[in-house]
Protein backbone atom coordinates (compact mmCIF):
# COMPACT_ATOMS: atom_id res chain seq x y z
CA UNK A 1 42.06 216.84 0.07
CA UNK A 2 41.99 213.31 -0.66
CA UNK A 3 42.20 210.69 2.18
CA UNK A 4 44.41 207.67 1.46
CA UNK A 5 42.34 204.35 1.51
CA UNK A 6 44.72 202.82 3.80
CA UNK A 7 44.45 205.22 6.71
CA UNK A 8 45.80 203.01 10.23
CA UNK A 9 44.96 205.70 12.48
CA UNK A 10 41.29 205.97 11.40
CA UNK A 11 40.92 202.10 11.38
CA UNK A 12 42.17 201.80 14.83
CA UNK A 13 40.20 204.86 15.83
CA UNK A 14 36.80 203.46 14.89
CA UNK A 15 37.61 200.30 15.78
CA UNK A 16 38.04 202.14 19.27
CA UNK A 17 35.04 203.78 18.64
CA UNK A 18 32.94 201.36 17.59
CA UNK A 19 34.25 198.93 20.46
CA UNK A 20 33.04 201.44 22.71
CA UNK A 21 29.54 201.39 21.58
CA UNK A 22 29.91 197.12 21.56
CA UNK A 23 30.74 197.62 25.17
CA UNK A 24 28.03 199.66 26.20
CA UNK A 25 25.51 197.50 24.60
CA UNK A 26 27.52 194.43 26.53
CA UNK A 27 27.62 196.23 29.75
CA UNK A 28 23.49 196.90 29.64
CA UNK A 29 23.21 193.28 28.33
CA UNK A 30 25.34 192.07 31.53
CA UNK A 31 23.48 194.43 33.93
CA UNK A 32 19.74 193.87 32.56
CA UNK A 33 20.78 190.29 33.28
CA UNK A 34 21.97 190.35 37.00
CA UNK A 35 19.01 192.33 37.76
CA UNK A 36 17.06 189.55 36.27
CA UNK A 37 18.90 187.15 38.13
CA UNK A 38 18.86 189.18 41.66
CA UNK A 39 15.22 189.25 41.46
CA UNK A 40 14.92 185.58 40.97
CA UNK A 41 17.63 184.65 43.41
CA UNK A 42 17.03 187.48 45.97
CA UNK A 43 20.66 188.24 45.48
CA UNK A 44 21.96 191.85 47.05
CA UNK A 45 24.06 193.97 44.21
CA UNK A 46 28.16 193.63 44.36
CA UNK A 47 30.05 195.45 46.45
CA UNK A 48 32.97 194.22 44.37
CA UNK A 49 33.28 197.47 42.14
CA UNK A 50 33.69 199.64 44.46
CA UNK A 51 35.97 197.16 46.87
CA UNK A 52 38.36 196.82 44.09
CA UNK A 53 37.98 200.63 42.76
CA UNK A 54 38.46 201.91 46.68
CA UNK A 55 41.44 199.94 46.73
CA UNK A 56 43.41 200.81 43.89
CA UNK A 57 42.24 204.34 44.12
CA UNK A 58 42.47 204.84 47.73
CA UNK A 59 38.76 206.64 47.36
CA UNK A 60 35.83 205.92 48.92
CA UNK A 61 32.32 207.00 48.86
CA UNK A 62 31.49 209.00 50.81
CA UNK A 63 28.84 207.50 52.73
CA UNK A 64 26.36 204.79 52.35
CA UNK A 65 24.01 206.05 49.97
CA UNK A 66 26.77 207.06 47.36
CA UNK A 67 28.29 202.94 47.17
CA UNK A 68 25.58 202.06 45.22
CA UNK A 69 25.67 204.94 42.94
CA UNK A 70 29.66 204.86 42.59
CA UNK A 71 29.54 200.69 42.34
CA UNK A 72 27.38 201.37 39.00
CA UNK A 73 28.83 204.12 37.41
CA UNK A 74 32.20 201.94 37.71
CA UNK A 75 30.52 198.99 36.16
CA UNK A 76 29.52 201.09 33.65
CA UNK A 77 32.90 202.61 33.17
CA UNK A 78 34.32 199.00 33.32
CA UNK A 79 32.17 197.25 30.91
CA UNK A 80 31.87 200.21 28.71
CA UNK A 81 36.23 200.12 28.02
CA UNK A 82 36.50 195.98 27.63
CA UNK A 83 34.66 197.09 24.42
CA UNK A 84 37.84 197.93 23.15
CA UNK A 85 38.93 194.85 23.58
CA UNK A 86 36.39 193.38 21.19
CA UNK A 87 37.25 196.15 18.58
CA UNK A 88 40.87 195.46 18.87
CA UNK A 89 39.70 191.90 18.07
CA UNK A 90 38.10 193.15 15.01
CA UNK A 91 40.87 195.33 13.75
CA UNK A 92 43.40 192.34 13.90
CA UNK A 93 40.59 190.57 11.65
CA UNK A 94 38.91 188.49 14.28
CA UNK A 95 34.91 188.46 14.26
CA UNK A 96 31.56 186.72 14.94
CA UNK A 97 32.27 183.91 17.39
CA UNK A 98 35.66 183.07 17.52
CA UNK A 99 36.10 186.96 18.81
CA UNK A 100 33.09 186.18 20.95
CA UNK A 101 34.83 183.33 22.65
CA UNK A 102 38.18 185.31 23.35
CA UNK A 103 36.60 188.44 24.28
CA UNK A 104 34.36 186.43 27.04
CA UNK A 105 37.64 184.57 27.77
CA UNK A 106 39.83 187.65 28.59
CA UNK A 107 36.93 189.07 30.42
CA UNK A 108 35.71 186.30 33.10
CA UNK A 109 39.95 185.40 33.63
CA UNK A 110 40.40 188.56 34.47
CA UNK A 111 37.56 189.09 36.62
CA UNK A 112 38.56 185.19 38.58
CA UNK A 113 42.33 187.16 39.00
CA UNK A 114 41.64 190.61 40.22
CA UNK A 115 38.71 190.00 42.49
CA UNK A 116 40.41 187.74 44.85
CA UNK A 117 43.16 189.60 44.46
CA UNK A 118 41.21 192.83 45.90
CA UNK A 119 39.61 190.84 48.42
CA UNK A 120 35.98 191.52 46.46
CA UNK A 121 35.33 187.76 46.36
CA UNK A 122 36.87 184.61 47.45
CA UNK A 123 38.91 182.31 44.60
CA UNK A 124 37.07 180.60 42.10
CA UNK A 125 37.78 176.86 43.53
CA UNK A 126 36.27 178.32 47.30
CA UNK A 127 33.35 179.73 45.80
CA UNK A 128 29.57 177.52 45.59
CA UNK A 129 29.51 175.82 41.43
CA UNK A 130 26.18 177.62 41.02
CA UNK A 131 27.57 181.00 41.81
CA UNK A 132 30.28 180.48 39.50
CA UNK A 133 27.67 179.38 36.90
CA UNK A 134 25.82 182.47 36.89
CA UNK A 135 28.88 184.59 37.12
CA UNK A 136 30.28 182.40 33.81
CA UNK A 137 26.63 183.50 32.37
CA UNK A 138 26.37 186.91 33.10
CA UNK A 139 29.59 187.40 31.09
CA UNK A 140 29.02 185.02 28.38
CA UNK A 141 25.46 187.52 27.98
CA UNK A 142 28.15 190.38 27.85
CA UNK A 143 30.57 189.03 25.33
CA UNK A 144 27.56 187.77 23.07
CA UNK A 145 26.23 191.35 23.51
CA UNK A 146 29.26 193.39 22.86
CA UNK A 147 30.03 190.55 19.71
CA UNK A 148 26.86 191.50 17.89
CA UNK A 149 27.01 194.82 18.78
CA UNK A 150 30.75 195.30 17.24
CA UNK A 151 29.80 192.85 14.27
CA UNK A 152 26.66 194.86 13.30
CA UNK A 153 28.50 198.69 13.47
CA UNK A 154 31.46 196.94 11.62
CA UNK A 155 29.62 195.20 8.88
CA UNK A 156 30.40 197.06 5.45
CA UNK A 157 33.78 198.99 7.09
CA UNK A 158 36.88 199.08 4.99
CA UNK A 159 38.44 196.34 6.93
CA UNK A 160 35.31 193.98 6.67
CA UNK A 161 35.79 194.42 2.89
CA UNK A 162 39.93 193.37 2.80
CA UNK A 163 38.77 190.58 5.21
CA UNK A 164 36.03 189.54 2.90
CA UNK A 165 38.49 189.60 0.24
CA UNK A 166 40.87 187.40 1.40
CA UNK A 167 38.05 184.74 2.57
């Protein structure tokens, strides 16, 4: 059997995949950062994961000792799908920084919407400019993370090539 050249499915299904992987990468990136950051600043992890989770969910941990546990497996979880994101990006024939830029874009508004939204942390415009700072780092670390990640396990794909092509 013969596989067509042009096969959709399996181009969106390892871009899926392979935006996956990006996001993992970005979400240890993003995490290996805060704790860097924490230990400088003395700042306590977010409860913000698990706020937001518990709310749209309705579950909680179920004591003390499991928030911290449940708050990273989330972040995790979190970081680990916005990958897909950045291989959708790909797929449509966006890469290197440009994707980089929209990818940390979609991520950080979306993060300024739905936490005050969930009551996990106050509006951006009520919050101090250095926190914002760091937040606006931590997920620029991400994105760059995730874009070199998805860049490097696309380099030499089918779709790299047409792109190539056309440039």
């Amino acid at each position: 059997m013969k596989l067509r050249e042009e096969n959709a499915l399996g181009e969106l299904a390892g871009a899926i995949g392979k935006g996956l992987l990006a996001g993992l990468a970005g979400t240890a990136a993003i995490t290996l950062s805060q704790m860097i950051e924490m230990k400088i600043t003395k700042r306590e992890p977010s409860e913000a994961p698990v706020k937001v989770a518990s709310q749209i969910t309705g579950a909680a941990p179920a004591d003390e000792s499991q928030k911290e546990k449940l708050s990273n497996e989330i972040h995790y979880a979190y970081g680990t799908s916005w990958g897909v994101v950045r291989g959708l990006l790909g797929l449509a024939g966006l890469k290197g920084l440009p994707a980089t830029l929209v990818h940390f874009g979609a991520i950080w508004a979306t993060e300024l919407i739905m936490l005050p939204k969930y009551d996990a942390a106050p509006p951006v415009d009520e919050q101090e400019p250095k926190s914002v700072a760091i937040d606006a780092l931590h997920h620029a670390v991400y994105a760059v993370a995730a874009g070199l990640a998805y860049d490097a396990l696309d380099a030499g794909s089918a779709n790299q090539r047409k792109l190539d092509g056309l440039i």
